[in-house]
C-alpha atoms as a PDB file:
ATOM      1  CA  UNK A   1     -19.361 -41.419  16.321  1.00  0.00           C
ATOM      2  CA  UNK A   2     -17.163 -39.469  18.904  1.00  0.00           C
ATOM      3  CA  UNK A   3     -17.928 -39.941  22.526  1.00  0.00           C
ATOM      4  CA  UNK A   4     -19.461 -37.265  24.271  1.00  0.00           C
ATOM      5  CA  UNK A   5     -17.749 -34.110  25.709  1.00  0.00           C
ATOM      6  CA  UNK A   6     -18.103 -30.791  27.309  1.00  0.00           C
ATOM      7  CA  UNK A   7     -17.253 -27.714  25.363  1.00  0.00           C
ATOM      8  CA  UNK A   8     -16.801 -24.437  26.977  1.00  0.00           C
ATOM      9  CA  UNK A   9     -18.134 -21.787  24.674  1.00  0.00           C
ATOM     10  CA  UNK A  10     -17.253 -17.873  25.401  1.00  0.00           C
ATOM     11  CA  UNK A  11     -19.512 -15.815  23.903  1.00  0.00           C
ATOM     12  CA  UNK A  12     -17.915 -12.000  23.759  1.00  0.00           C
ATOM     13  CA  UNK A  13     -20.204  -8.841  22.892  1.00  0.00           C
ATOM     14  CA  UNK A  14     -19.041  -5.197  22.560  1.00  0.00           C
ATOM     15  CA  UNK A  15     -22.046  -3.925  22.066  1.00  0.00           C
ATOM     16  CA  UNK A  16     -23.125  -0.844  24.402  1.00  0.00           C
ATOM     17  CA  UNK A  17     -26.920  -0.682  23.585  1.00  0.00           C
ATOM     18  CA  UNK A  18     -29.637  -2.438  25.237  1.00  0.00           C
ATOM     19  CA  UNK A  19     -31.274  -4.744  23.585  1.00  0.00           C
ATOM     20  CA  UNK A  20     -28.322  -4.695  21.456  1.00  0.00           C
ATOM     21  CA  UNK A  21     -27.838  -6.074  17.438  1.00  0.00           C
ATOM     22  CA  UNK A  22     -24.124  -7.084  18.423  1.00  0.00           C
ATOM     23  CA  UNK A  23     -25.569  -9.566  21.134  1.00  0.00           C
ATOM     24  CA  UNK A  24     -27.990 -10.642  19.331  1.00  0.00           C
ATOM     25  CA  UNK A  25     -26.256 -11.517  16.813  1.00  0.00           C
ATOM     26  CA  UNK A  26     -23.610 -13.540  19.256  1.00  0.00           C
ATOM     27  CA  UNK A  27     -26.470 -15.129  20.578  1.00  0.00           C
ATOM     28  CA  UNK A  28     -27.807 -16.294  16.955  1.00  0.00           C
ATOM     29  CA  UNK A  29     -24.160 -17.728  16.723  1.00  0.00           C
ATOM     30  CA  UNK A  30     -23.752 -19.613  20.010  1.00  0.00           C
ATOM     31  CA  UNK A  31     -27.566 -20.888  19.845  1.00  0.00           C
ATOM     32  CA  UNK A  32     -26.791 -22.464  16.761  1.00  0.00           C
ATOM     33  CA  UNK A  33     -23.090 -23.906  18.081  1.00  0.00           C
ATOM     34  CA  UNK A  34     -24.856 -25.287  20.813  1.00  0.00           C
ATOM     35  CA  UNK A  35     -27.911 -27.108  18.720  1.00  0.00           C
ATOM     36  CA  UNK A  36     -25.309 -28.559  16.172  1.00  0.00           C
ATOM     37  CA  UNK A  37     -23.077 -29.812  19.505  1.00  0.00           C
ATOM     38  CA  UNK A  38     -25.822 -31.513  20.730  1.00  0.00           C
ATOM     39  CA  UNK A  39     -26.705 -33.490  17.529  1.00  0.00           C
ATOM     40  CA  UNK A  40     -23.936 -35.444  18.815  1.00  0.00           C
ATOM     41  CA  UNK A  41     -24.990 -35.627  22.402  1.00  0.00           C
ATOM     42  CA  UNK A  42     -22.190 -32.867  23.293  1.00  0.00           C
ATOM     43  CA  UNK A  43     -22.510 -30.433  25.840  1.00  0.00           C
ATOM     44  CA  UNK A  44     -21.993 -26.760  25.727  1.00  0.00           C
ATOM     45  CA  UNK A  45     -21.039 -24.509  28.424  1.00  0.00           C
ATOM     46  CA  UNK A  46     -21.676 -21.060  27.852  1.00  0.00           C
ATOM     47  CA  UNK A  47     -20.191 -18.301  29.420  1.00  0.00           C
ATOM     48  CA  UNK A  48     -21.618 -14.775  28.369  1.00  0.00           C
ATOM     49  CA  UNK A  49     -19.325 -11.624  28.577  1.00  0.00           C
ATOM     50  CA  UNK A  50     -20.882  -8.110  28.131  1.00  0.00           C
ATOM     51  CA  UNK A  51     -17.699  -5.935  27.663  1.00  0.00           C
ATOM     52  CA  UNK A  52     -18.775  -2.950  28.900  1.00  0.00           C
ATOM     53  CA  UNK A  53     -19.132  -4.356  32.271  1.00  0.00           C
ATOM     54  CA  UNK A  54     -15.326  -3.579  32.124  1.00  0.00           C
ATOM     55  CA  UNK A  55     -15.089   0.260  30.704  1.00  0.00           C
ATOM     56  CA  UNK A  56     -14.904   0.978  34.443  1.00  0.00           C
ATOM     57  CA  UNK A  57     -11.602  -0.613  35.073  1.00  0.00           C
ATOM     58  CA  UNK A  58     -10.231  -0.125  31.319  1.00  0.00           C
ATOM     59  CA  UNK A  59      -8.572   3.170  31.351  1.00  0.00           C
ATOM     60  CA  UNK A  60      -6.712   1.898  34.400  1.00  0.00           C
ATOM     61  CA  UNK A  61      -5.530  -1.132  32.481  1.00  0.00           C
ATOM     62  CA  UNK A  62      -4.476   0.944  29.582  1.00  0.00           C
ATOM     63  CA  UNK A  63      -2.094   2.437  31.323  1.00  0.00           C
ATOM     64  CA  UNK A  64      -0.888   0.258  33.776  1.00  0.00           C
ATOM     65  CA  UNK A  65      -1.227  -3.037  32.151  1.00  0.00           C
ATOM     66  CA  UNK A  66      -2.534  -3.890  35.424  1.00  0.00           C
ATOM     67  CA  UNK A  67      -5.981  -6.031  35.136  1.00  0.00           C
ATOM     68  CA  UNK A  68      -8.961  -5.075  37.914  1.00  0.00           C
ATOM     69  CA  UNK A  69     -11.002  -8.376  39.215  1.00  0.00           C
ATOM     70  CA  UNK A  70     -13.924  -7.772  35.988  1.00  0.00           C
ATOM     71  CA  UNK A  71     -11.101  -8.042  33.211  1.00  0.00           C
ATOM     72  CA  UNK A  72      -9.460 -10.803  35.137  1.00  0.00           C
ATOM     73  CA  UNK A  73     -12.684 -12.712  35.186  1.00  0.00           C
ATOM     74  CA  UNK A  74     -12.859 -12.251  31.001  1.00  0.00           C
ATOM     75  CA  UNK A  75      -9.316 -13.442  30.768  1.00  0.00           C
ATOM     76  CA  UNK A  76      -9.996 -16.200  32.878  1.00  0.00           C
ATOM     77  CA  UNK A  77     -13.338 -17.341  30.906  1.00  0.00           C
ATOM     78  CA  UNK A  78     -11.317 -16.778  27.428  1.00  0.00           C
ATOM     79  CA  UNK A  79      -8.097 -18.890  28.782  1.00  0.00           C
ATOM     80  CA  UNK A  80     -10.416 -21.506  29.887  1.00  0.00           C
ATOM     81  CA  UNK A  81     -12.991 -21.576  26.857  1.00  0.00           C
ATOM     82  CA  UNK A  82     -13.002 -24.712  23.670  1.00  0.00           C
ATOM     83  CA  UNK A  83     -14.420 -21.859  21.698  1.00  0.00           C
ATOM     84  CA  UNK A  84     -15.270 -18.163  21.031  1.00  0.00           C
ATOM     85  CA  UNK A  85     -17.892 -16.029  19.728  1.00  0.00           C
ATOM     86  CA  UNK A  86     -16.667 -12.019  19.792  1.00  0.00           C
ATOM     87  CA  UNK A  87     -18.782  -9.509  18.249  1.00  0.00           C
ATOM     88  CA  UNK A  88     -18.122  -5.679  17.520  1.00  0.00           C
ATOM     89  CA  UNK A  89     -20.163  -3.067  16.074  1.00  0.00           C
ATOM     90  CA  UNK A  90     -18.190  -0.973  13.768  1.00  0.00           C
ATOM     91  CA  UNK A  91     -17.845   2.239  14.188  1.00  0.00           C
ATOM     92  CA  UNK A  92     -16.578   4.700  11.680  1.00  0.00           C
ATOM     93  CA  UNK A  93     -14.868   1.842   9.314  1.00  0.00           C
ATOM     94  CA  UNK A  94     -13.162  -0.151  12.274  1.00  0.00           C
ATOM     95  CA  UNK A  95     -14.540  -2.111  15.137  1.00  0.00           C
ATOM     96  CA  UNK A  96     -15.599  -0.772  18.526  1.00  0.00           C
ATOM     97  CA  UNK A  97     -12.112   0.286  20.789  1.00  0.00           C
ATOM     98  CA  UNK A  98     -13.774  -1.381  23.584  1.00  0.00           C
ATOM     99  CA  UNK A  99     -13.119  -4.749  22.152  1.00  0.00           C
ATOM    100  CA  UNK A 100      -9.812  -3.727  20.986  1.00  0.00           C
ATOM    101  CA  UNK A 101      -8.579  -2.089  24.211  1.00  0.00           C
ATOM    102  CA  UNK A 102      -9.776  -4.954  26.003  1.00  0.00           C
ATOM    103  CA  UNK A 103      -7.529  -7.054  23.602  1.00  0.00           C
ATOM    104  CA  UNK A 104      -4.531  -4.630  24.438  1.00  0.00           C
ATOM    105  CA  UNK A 105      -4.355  -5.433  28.237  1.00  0.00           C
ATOM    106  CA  UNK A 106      -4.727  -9.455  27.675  1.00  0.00           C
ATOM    107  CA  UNK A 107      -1.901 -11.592  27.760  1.00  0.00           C
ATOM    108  CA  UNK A 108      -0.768 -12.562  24.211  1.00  0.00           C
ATOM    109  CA  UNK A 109      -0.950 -15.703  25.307  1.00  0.00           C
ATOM    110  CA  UNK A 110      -4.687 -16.297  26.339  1.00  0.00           C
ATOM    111  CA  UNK A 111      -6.237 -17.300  22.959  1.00  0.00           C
ATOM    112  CA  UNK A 112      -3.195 -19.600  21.379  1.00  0.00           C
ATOM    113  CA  UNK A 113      -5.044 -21.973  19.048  1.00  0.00           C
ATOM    114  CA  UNK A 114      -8.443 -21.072  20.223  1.00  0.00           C
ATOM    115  CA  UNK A 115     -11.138 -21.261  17.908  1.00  0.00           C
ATOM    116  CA  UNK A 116     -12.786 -17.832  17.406  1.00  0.00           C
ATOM    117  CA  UNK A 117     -15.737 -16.879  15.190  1.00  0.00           C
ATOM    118  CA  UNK A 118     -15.538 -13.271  14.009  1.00  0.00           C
ATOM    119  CA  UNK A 119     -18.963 -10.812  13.722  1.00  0.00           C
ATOM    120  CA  UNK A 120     -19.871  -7.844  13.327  1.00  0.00           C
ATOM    121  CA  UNK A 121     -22.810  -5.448  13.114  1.00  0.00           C
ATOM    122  CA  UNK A 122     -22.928  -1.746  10.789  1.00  0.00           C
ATOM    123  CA  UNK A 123     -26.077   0.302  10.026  1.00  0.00           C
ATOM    124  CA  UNK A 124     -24.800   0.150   6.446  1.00  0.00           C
ATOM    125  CA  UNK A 125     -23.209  -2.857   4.168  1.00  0.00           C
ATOM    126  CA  UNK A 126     -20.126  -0.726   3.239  1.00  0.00           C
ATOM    127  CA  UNK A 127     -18.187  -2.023   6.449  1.00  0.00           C
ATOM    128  CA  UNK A 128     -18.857  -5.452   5.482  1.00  0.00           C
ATOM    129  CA  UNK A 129     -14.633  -5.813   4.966  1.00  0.00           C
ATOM    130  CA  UNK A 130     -13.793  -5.086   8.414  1.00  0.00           C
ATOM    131  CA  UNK A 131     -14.235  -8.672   9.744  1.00  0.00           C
ATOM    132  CA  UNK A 132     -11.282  -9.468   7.018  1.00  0.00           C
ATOM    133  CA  UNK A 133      -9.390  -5.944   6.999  1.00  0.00           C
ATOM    134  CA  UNK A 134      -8.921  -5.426  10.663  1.00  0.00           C
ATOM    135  CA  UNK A 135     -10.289  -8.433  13.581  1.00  0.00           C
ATOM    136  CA  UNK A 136      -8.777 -11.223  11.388  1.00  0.00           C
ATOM    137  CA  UNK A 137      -5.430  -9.613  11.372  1.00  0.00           C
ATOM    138  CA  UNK A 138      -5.796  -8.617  14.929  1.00  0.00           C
ATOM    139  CA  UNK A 139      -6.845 -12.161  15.914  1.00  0.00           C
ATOM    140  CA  UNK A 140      -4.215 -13.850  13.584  1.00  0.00           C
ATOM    141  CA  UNK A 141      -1.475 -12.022  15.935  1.00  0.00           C
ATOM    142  CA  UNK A 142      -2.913 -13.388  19.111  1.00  0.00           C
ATOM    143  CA  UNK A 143      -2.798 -17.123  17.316  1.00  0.00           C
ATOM    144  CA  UNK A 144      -6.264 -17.548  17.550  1.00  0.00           C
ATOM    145  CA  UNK A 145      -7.425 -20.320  14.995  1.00  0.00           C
ATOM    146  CA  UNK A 146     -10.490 -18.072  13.285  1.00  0.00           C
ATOM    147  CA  UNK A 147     -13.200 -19.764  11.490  1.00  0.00           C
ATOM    148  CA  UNK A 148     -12.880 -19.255   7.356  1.00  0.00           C
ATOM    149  CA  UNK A 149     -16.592 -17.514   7.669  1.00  0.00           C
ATOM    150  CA  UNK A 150     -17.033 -14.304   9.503  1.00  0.00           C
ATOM    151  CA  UNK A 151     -20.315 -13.054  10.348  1.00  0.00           C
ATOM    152  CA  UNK A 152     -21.770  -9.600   9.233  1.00  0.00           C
ATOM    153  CA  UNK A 153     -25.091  -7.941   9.796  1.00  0.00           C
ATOM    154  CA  UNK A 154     -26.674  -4.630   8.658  1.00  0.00           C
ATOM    155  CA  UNK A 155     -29.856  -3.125   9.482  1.00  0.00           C
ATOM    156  CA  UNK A 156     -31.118  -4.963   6.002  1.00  0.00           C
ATOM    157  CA  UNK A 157     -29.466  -8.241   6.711  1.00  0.00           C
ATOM    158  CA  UNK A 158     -31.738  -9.106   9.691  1.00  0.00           C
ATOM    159  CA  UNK A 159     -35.206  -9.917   7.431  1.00  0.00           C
ATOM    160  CA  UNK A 160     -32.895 -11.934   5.046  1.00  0.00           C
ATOM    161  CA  UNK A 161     -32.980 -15.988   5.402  1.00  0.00           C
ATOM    162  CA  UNK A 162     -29.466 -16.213   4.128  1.00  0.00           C
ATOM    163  CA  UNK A 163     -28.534 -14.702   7.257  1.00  0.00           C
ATOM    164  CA  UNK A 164     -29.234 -17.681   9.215  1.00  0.00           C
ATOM    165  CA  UNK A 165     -27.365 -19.657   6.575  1.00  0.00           C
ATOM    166  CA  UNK A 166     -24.128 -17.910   7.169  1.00  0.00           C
ATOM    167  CA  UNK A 167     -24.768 -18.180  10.702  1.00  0.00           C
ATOM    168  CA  UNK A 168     -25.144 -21.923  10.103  1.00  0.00           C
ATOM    169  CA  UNK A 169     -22.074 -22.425   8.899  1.00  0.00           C
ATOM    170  CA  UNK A 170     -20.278 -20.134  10.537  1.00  0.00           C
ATOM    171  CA  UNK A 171     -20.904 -22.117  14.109  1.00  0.00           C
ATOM    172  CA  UNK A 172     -20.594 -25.678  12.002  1.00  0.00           C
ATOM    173  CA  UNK A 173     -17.041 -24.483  11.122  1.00  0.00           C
ATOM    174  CA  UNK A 174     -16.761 -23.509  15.001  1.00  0.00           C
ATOM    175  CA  UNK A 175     -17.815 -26.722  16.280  1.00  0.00           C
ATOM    176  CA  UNK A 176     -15.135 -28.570  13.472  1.00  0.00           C
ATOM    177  CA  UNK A 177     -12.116 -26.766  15.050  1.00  0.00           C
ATOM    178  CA  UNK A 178     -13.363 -26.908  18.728  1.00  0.00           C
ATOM    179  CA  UNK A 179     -13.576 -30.867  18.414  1.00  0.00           C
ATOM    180  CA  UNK A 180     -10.311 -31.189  16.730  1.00  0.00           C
ATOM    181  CA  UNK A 181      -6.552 -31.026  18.001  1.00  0.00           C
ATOM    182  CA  UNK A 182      -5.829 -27.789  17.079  1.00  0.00           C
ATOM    183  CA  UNK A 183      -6.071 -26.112  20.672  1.00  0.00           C
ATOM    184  CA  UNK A 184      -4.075 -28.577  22.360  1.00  0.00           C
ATOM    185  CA  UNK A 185      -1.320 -29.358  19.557  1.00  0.00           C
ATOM    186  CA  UNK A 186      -0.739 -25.082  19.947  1.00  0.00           C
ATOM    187  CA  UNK A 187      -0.639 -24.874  23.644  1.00  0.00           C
ATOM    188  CA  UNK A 188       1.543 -27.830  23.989  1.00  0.00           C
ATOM    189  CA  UNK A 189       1.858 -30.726  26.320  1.00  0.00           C
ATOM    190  CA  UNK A 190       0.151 -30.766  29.816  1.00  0.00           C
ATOM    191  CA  UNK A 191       2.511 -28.061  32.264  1.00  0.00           C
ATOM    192  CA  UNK A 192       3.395 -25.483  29.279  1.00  0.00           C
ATOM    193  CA  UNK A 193       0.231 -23.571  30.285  1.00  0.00           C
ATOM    194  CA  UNK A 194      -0.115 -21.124  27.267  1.00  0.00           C
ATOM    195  CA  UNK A 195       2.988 -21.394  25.556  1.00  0.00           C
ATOM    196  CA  UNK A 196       3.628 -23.084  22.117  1.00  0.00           C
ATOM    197  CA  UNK A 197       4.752 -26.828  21.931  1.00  0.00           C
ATOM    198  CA  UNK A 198       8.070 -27.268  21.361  1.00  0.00           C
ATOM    199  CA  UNK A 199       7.471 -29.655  18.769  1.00  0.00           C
ATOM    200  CA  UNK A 200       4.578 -29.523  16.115  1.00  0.00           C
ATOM    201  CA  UNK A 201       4.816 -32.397  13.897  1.00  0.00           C
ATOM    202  CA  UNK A 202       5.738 -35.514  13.560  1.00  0.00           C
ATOM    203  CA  UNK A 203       9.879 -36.119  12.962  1.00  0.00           C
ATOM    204  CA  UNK A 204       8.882 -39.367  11.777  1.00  0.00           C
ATOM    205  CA  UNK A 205       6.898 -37.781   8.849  1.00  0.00           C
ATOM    206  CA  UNK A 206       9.724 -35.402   8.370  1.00  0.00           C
ATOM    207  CA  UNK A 207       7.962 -32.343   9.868  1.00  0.00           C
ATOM    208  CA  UNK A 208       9.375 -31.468  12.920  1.00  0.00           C
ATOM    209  CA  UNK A 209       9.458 -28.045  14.093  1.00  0.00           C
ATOM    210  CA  UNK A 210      11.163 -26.869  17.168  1.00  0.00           C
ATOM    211  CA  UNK A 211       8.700 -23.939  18.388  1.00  0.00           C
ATOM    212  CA  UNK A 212      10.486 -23.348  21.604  1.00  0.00           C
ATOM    213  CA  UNK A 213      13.648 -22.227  20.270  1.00  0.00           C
ATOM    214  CA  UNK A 214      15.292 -18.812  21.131  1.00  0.00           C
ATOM    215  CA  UNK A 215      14.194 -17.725  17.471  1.00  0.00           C
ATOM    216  CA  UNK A 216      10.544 -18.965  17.754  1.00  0.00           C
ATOM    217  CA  UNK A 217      10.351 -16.731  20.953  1.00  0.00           C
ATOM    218  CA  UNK A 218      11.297 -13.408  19.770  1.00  0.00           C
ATOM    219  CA  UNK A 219       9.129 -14.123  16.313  1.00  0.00           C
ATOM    220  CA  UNK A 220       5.917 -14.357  18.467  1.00  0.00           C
ATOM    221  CA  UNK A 221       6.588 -11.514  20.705  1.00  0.00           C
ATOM    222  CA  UNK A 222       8.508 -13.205  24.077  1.00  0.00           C
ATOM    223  CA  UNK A 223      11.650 -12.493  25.639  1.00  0.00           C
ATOM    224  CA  UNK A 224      15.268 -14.814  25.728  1.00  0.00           C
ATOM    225  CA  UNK A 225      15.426 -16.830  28.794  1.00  0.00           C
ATOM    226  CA  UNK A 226      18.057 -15.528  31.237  1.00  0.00           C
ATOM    227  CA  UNK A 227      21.620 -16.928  30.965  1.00  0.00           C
ATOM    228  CA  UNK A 228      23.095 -18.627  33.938  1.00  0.00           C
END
């Protein structure tokens, strides 16, 4: 048995309506996270974000790349989080722009390696794919490590017990990857803030693989350093 620890848990919402499915159905997620966390005495600290508290400071952002104090708070709480919960309704066959503009002014950075459980509510079944078409792709460019179960709900899905199952292990594989390594070994040794390690791997067990090279920088995205 592990000792005890304290897990950070961000739970994210897009949803506009009030009471709305999306919540609820982050909230069915993180409830269950933090029941299975504390079968081992663990801790949870949630953090709830409602993303429409920032649609007042998001066109602003969109265009200036510039982040107002409410989206700096959600980077913060997402930089600083063990794991993630983010939820999106779907609307017309692709999930809500508020989520993804909000993932459009963040640093690339904030979710290396962080654990993130995908959901998503439709009024119909038929957009059941766009947890694996769209927000795992999405998510798999900001390095997030996303769990191998997504959540989806429909209207119908809510009176069905194998609902809770999925939910179940959803937040069991959730809990796996936010007590293992996998956040740290990414982000690299104390100092490197978000930035890959420059070694993952062991040279000793022959794997040994310089991340911070020029070449690792411009495949994820960053810049040379200057030349003196």
């Amino acid at each position: 048995m592990t000792d005890p620890r304290i897990l950070r848990l961000a739970v994210v919402s897009a949803g506009v309506s009030d009471p709305s499915s999306t919540g609820l159905l982050a909230d069915r997620a993180s409830e269950r996270f933090v029941a299975l966390a504390a079968e081992t005495g663990d801790r949870v600290v949630v953090d709830r974000v409602e993303l429409k508290g920032v649609l007042p400071e998001l066109p602003a952002a969109l265009g200036s790349q510039l982040l107002g104090p409410r989206l700096t708070a959600v980077a913060e709480i997402l930089a600083a989080a063990d794991a993630v919960v983010v939820a999106t309704p779907v609307y017309k066959a692709g999930p809500s722009a508020l989520l993804t503009g909000v993932l459009q002014v963040l640093d690339d950075d904030v979710l290396v390696g962080t654990p993130v459980l995908l959901a998503a509510t439709a009024g119909t079944p038929r957009h059941a794919l766009v947890i694996d078409d769209q927000l795992r792709g999405l998510f798999a460019y900001l390095r997030a490590a996303t769990t191998p179960t997504g959540l989806f709900a429909s209207g119908d899905d809510w009176q069905d017990p194998a609902l809770a199952g999925r939910v179940d292990r959803a937040a069991r594989e959730l809990l796996a990857l936010a007590r293992s390594e996998v956040r740290e070994a990414m982000r690299g040794a104390a100092g490197r803030g978000a930035g890959y390690a420059s070694r993952f791997g062991s040279a000793a067990n022959g794997v040994a693989v310089d991340l911070d090279s020029d070449l690792m920088r411009l495949a994820t995205g960053g810049a040379l350093p200057p030349r003196g």
